[in-house]
Protein backbone atom coordinates (compact mmCIF):
# COMPACT_ATOMS: atom_id res chain seq x y z
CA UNK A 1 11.67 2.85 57.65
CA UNK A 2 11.84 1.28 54.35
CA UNK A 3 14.56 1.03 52.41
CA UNK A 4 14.78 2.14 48.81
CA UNK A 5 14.49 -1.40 47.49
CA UNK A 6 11.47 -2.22 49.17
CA UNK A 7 9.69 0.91 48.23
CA UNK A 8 9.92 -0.13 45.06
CA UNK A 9 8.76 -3.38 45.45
CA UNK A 10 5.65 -2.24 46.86
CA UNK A 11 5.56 0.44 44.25
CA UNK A 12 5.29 -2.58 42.33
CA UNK A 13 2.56 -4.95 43.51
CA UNK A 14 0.21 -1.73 44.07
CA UNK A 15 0.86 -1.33 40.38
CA UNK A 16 0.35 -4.56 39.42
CA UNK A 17 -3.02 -5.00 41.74
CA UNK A 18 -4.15 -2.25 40.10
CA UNK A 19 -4.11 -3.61 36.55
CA UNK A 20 -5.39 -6.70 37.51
CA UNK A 21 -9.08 -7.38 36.06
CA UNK A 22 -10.94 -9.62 37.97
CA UNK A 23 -13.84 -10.74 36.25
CA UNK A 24 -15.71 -12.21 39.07
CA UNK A 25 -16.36 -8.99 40.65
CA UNK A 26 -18.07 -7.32 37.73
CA UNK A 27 -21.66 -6.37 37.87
CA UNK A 28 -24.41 -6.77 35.15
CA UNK A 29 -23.60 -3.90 33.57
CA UNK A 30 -19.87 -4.33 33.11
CA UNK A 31 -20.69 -7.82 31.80
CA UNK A 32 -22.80 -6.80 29.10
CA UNK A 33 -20.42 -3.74 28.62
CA UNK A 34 -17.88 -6.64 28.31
CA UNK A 35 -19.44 -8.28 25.84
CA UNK A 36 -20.69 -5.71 23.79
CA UNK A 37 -16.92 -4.36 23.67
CA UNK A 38 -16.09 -7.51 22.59
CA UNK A 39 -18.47 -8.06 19.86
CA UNK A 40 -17.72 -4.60 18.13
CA UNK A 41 -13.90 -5.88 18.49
CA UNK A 42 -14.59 -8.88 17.04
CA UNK A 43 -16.94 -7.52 14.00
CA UNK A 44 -14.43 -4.51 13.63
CA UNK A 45 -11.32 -7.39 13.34
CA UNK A 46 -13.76 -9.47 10.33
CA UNK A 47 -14.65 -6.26 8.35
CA UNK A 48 -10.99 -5.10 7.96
CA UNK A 49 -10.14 -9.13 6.71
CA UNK A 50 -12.87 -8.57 4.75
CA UNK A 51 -12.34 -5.54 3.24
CA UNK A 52 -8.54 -6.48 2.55
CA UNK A 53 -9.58 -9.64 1.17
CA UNK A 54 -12.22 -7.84 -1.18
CA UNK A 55 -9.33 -5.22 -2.41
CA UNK A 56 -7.32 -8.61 -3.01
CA UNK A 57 -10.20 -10.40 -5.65
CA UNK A 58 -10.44 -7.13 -7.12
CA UNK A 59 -6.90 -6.03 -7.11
CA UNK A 60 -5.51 -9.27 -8.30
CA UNK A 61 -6.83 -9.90 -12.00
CA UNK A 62 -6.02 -6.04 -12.40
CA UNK A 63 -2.30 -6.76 -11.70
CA UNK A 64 -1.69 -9.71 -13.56
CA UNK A 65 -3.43 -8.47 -16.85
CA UNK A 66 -0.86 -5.27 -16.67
CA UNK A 67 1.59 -8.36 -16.01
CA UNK A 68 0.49 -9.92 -19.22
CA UNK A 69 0.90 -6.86 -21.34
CA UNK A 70 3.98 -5.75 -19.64
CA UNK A 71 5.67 -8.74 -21.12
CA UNK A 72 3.55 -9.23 -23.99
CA UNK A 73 4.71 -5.61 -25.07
CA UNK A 74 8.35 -6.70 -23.72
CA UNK A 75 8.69 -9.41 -25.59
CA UNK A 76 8.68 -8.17 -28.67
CA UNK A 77 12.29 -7.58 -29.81
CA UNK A 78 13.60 -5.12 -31.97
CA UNK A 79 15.15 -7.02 -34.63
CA UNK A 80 16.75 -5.13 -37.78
CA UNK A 81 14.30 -4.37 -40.39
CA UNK A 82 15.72 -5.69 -44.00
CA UNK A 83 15.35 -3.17 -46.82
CA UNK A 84 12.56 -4.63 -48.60
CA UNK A 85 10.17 -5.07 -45.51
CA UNK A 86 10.11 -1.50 -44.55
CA UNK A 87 6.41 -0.04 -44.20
CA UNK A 88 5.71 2.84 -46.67
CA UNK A 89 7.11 5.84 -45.22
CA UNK A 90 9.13 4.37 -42.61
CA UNK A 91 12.90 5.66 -42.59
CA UNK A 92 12.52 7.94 -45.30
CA UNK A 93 14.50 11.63 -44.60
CA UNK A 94 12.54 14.68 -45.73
CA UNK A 95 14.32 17.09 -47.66
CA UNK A 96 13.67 21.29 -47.23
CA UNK A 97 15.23 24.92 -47.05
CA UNK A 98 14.98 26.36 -43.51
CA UNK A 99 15.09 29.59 -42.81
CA UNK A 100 15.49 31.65 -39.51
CA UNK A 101 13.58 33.86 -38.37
CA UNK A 102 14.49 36.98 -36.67
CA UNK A 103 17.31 39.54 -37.00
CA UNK A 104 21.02 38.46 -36.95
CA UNK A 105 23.13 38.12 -33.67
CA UNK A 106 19.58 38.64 -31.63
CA UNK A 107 20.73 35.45 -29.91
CA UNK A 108 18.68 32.76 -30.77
């Protein structure tokens, strides 16, 4: 009778003989199923780099133009304008009446 300690070592190695893959013993059709599982791994692994890649050449000019304008439009301080360089129409304060519309103590 085994004890608990050895059941669990055997527990073990049946486990582990049963993951093992031994390539020796496949036939002709689990080599080529082998390799063509391999192959589509391989060509799956190169279009993703190459897609990410693409997205980068694309991506990158994008980003650092909106970099360049970003501080191009940053840079620009705003200093105090002196009196005489105002544009026409700039700062000026438009005078009128206003009157309400609507009846008194409605709320508004």
């Amino acid at each position: 009778m085994a004890d608990g300690r050895t059941a669990h070592i055997d527990l073990m190695q049946t486990t582990y003989r049963y993951r093992q893959i031994q390539f020796g013993r496949l036939g002709w059709r689990g080599r080529i199923t082998l390799a063509v599982a391999l192959t589509l791994g391989v060509a799956f692994v190169a279009a993703i780099a190459v897609l990410s890649l693409a997205f980068a050449v694309i991506l990158l000019p994008v980003v650092a133009l909106g970099a360049i304008v970003a501080g191009w439009r940053l840079r620009r301080p705003g200093r105090p304008v002196a009196p005489g360089e105002r544009k026409d129409g700039a700062g000026r304060v438009i005078e009128t009446d206003y009157v309400v519309i609507g009846r008194p103590g409605e709320g508004r």
